[in-house]
N, C-alpha and C. Protein backbone atom coordinates (compact mmCIF):
# COMPACT_ATOMS: atom_id res chain seq x y z
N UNK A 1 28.86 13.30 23.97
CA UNK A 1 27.70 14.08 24.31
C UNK A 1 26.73 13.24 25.14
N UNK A 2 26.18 13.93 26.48
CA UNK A 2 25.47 13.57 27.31
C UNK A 2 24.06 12.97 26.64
N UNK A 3 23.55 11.88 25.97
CA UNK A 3 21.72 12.13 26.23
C UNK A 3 21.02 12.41 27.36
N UNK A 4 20.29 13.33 27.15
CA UNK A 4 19.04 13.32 28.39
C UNK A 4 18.11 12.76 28.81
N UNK A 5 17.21 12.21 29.55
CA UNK A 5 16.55 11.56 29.84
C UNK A 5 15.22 11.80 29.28
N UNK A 6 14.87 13.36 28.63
CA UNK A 6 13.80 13.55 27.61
C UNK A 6 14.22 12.78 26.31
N UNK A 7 15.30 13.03 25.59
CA UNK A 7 15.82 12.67 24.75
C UNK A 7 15.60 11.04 24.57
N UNK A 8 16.09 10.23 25.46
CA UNK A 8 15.53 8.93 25.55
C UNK A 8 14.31 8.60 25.67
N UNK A 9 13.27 9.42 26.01
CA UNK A 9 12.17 9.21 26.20
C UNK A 9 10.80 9.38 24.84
N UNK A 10 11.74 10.60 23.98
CA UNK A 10 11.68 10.66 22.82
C UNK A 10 11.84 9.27 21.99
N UNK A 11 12.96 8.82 21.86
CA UNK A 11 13.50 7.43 21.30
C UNK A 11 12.57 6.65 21.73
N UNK A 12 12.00 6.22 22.95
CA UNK A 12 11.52 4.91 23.34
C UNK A 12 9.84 5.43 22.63
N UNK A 13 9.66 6.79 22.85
CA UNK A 13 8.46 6.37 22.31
C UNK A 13 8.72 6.49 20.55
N UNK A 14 9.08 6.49 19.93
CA UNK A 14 9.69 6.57 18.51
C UNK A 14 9.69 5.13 17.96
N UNK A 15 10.28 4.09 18.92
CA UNK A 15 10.05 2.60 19.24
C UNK A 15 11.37 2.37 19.43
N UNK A 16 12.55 3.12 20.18
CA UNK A 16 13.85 2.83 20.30
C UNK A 16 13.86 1.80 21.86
N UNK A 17 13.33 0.95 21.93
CA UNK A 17 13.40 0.04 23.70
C UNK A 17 14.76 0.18 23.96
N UNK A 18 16.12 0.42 22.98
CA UNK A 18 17.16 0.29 23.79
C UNK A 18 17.44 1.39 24.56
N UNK A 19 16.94 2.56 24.47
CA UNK A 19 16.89 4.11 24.83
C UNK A 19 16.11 4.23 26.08
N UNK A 20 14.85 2.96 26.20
CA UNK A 20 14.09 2.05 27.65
C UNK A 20 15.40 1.79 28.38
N UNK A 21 16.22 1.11 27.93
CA UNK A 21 16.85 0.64 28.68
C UNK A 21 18.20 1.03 29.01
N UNK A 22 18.26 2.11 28.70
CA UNK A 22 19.05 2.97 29.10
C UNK A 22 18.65 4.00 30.40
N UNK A 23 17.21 4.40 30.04
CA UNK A 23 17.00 4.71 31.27
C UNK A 23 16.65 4.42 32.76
N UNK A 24 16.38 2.71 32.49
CA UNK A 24 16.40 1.86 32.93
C UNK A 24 17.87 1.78 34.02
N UNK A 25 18.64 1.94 33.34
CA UNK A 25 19.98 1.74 33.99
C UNK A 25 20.53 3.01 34.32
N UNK A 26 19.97 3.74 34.23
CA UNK A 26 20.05 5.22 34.80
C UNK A 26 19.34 5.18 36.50
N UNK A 27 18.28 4.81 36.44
CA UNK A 27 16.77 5.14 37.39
C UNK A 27 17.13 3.50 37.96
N UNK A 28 17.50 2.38 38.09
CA UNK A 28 17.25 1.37 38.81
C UNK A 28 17.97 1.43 40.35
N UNK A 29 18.93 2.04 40.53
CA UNK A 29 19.47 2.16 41.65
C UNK A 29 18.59 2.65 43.01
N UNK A 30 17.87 3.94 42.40
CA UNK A 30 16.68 4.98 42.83
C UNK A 30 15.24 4.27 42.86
N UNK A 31 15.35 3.30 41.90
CA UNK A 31 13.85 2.65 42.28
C UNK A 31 14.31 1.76 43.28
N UNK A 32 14.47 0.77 42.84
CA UNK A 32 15.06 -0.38 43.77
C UNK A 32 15.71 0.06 45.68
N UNK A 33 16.30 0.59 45.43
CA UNK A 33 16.78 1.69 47.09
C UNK A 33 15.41 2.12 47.47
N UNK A 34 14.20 2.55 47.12
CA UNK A 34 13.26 3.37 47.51
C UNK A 34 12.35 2.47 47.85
N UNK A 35 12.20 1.01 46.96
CA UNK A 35 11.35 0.17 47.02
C UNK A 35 12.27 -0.74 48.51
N UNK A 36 12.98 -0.50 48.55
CA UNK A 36 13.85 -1.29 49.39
C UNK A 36 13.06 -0.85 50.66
N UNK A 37 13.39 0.51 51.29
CA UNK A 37 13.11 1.74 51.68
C UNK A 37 11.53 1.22 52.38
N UNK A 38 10.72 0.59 51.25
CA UNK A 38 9.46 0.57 51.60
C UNK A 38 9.26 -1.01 52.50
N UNK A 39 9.79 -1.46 51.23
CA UNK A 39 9.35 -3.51 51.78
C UNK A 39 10.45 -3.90 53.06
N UNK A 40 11.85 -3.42 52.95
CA UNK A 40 12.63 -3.60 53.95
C UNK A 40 13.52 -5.25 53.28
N UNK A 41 13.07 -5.70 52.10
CA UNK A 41 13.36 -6.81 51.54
C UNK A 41 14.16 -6.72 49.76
N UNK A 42 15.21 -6.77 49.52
CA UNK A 42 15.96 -6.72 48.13
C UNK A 42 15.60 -7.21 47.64
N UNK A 43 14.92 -8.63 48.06
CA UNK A 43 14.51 -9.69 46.66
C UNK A 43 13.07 -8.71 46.11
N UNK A 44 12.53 -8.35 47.24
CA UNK A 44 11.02 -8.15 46.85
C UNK A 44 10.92 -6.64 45.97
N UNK A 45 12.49 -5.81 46.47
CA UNK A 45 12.52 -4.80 46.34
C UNK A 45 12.30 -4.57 44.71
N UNK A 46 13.59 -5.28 44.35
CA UNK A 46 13.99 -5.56 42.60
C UNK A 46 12.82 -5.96 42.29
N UNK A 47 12.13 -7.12 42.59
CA UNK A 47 10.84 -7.34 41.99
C UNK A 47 10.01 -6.21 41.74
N UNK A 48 9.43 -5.40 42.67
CA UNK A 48 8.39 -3.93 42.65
C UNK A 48 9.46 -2.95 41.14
N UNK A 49 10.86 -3.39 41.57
CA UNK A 49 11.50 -2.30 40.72
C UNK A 49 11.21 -2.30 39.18
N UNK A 50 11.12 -3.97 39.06
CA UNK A 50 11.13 -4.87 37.81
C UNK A 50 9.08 -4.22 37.32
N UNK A 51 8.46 -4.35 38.23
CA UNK A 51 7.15 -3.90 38.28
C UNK A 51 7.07 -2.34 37.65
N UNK A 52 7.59 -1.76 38.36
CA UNK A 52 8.04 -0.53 38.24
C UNK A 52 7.72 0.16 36.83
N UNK A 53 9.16 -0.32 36.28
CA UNK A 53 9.56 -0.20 35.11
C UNK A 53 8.93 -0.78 34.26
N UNK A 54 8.05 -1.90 33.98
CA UNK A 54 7.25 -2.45 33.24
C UNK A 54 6.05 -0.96 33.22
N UNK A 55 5.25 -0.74 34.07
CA UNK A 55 4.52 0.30 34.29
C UNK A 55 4.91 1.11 33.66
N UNK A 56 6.06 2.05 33.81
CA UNK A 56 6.66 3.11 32.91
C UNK A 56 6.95 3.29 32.01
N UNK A 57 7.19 2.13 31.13
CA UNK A 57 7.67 1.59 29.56
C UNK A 57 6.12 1.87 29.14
N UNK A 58 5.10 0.95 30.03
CA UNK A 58 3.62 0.94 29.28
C UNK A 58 2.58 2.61 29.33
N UNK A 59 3.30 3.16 30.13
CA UNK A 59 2.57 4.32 30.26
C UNK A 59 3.03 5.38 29.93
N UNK A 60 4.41 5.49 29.42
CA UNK A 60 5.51 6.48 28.83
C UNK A 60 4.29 7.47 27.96
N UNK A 61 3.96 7.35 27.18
CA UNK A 61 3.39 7.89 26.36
C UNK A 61 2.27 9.71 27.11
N UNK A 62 1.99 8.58 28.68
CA UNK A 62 1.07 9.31 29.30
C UNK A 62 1.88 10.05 29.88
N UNK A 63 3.13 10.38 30.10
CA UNK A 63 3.95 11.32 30.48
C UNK A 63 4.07 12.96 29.80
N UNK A 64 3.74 14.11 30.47
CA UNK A 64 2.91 15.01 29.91
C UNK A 64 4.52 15.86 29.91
N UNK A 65 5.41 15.69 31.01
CA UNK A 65 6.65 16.61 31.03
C UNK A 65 7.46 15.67 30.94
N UNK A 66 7.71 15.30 30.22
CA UNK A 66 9.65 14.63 30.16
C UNK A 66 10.63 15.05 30.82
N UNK A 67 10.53 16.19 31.47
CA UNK A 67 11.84 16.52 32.10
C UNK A 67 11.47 15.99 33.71
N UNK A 68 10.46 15.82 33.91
CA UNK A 68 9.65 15.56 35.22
C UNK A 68 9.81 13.79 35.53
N UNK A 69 10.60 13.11 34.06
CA UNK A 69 10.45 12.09 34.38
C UNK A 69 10.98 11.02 35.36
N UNK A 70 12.22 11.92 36.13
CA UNK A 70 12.60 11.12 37.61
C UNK A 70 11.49 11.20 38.54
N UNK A 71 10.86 12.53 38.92
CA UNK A 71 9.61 12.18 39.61
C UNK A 71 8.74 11.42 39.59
N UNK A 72 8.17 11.60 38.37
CA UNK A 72 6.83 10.53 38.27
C UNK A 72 7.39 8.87 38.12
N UNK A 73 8.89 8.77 38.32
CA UNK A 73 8.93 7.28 38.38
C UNK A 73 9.40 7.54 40.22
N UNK A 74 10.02 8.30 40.90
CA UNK A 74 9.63 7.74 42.53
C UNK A 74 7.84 7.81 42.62
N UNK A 75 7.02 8.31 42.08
CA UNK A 75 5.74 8.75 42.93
C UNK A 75 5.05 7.08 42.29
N UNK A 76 5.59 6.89 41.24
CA UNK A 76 5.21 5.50 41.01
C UNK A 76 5.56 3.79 41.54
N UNK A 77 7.09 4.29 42.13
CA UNK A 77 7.89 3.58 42.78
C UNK A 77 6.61 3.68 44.11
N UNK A 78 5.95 4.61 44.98
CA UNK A 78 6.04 4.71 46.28
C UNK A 78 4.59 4.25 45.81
N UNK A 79 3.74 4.45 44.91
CA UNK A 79 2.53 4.23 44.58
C UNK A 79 2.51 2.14 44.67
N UNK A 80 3.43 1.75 43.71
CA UNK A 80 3.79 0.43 43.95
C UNK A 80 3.68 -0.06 45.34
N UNK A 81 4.97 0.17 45.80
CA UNK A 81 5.31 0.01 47.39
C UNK A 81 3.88 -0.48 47.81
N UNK A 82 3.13 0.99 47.98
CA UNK A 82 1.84 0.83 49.19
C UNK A 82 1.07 -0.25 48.44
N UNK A 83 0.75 -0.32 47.68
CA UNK A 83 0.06 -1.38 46.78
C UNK A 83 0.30 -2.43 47.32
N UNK A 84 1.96 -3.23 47.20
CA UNK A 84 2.67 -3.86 47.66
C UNK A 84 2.10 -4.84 48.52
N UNK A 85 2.31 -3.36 49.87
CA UNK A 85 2.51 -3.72 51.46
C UNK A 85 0.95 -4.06 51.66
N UNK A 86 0.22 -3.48 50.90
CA UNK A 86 -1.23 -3.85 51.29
C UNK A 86 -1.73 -5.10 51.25
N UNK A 87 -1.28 -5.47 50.21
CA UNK A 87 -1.66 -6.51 49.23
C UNK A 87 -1.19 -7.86 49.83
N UNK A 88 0.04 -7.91 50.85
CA UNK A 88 0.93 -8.87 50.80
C UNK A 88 1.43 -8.23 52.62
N UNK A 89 0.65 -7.76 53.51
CA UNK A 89 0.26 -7.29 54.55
C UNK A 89 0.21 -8.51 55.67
N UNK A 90 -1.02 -9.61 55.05
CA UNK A 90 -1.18 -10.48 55.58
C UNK A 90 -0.25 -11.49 55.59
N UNK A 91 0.32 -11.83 54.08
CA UNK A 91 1.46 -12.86 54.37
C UNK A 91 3.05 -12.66 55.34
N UNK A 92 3.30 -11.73 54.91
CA UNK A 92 4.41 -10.38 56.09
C UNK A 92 4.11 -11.23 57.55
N UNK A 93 3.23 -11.42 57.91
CA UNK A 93 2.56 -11.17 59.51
C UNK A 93 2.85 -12.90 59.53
N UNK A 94 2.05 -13.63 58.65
CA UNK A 94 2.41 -15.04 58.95
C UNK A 94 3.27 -15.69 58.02
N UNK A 95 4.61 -15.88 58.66
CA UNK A 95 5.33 -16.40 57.13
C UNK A 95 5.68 -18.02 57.65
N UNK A 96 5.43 -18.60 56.63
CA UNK A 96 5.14 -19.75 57.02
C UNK A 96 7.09 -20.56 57.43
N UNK A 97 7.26 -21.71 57.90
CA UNK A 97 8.60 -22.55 58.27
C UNK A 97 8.84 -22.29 57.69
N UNK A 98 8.60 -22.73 56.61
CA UNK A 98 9.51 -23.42 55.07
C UNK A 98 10.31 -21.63 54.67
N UNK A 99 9.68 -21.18 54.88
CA UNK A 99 10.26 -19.97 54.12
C UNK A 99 11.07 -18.95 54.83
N UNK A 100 11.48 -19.39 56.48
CA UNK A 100 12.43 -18.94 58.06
C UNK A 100 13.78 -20.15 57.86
N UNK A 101 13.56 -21.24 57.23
CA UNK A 101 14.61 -22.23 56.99
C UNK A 101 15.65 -21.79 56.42
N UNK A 102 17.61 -22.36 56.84
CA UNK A 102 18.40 -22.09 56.48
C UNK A 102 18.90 -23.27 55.63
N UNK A 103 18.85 -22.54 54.72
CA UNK A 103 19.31 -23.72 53.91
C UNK A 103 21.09 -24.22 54.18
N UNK A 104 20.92 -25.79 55.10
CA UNK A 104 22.35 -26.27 55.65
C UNK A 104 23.62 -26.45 54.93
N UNK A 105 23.37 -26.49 53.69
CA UNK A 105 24.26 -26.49 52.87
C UNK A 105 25.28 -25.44 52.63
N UNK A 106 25.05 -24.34 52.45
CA UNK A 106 25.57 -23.21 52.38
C UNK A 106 26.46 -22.69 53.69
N UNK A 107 25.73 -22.98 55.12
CA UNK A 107 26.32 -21.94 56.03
C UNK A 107 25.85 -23.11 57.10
N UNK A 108 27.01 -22.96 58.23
CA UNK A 108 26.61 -23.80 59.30
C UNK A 108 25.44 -23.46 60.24
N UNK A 109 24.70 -23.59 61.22
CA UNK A 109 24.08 -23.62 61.59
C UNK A 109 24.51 -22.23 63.02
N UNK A 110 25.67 -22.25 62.98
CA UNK A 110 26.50 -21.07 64.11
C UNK A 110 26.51 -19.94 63.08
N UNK A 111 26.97 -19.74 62.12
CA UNK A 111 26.95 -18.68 61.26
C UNK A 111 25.88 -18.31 60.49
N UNK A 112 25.05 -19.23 60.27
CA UNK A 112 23.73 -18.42 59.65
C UNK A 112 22.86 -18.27 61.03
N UNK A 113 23.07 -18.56 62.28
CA UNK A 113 22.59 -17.36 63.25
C UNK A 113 23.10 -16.04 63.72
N UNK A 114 24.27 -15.68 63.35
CA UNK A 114 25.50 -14.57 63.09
C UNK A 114 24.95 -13.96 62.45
N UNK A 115 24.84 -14.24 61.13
CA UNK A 115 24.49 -13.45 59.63
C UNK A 115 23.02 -12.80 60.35
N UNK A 116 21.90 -13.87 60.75
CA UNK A 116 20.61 -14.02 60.63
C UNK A 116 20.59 -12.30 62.61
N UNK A 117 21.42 -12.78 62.90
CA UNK A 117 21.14 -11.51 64.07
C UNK A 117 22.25 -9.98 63.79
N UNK A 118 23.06 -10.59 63.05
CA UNK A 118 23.70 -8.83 62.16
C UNK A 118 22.55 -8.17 61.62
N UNK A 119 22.21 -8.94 60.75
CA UNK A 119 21.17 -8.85 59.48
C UNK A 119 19.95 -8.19 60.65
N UNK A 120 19.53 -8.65 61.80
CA UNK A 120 18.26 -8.12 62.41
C UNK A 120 18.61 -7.04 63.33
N UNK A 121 19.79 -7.15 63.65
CA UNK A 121 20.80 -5.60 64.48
C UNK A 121 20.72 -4.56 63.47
N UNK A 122 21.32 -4.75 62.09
CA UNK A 122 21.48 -3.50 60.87
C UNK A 122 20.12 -3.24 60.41
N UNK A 123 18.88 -4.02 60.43
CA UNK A 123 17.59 -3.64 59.76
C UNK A 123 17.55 -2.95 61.32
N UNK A 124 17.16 -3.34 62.23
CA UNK A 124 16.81 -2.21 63.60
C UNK A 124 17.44 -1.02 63.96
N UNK A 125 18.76 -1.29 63.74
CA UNK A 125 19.22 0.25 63.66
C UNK A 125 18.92 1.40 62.57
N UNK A 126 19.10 0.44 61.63
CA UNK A 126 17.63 1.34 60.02
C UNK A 126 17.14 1.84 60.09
N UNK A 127 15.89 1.49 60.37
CA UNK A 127 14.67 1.58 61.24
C UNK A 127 14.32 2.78 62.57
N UNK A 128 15.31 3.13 63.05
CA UNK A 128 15.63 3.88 64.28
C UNK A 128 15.93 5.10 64.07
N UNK A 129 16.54 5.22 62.47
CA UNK A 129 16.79 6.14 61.94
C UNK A 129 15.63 7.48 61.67
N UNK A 130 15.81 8.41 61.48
CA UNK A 130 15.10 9.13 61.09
C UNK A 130 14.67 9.21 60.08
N UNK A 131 13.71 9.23 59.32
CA UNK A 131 13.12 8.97 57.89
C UNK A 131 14.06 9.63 57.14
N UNK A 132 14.58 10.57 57.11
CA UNK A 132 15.19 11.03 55.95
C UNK A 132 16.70 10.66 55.86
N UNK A 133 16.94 10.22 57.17
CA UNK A 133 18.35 9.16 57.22
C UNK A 133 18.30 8.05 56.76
N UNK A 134 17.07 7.23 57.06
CA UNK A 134 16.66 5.73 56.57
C UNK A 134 16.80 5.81 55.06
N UNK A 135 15.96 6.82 54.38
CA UNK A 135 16.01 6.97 53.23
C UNK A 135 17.31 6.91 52.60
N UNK A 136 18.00 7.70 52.90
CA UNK A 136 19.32 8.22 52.95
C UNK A 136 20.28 6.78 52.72
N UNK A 137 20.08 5.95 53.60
CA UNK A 137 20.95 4.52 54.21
C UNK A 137 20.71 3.67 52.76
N UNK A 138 19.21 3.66 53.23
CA UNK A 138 18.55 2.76 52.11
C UNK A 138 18.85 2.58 50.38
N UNK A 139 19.14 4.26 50.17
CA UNK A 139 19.59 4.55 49.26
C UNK A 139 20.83 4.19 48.49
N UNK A 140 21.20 4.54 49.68
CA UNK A 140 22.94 4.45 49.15
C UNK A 140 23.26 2.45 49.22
């Protein structure tokens, strides 16, 4: 038998966290892709996602429809995001050496400029996309 995502939501507020984290692993694909979506960055993405979900665990309670609860975690996902981008706007714009460096160990110096101009070809063609394609890309 299927649980539902009210049903878990029931549990977590009951004090079941593993029933959190179930929905957790339901909804992380959808946060994380959306947050992706926003920052254009995975590390930073998972982080907002990790944010995310902290938020939603703490505010569960304030959730008025349970069945509504995939929505109000994108509108919180996108609420994050802008927060985010605002917040962290200025560093975006100047990012300092240390943090453009390839680390030599890993990849030669010919192939992590390969990787480093795929990687800036596939984010621009992204990008080019139509929002609901980007979304779409981002997602998947």
């Amino acid at each position: 038998m299927d649980v539902t995502d009210e049903q878990l939501i029931e549990e977590t507020l009951t004090g079941n966290t593993n029933a959190f984290g179930e929905l957790v692993k339901r909804h992380q694909g959808v946060v994380v892709g959306l947050a992706f979506h926003f920052v254009g960055n995975m590390q930073d993405a998972q982080d907002i996602g990790q944010e995310v979900f902290i938020k939603a665990y703490q505010n569960l309670s304030q959730l008025k429809q349970p069945a509504k609860f995939s929505a109000w975690l994108r509108r919180m996902t996108e609420n994050t995001c802008k927060t985010w981008l605002r917040l962290n706007q200025k560093k975006r714009q100047t990012l300092s050496l240390e943090e453009t460096e390839v680390d030599a160990s890993t990849k030669q110096p010919d192939e992590a400029l390969v990787a480093k101009e795929l990687s800036e070809t596939v984010q621009k063609a992204i990008s080019e996309l139509s929002v609901p394609n980007r979304l779409a890309v981002t997602l998947k």
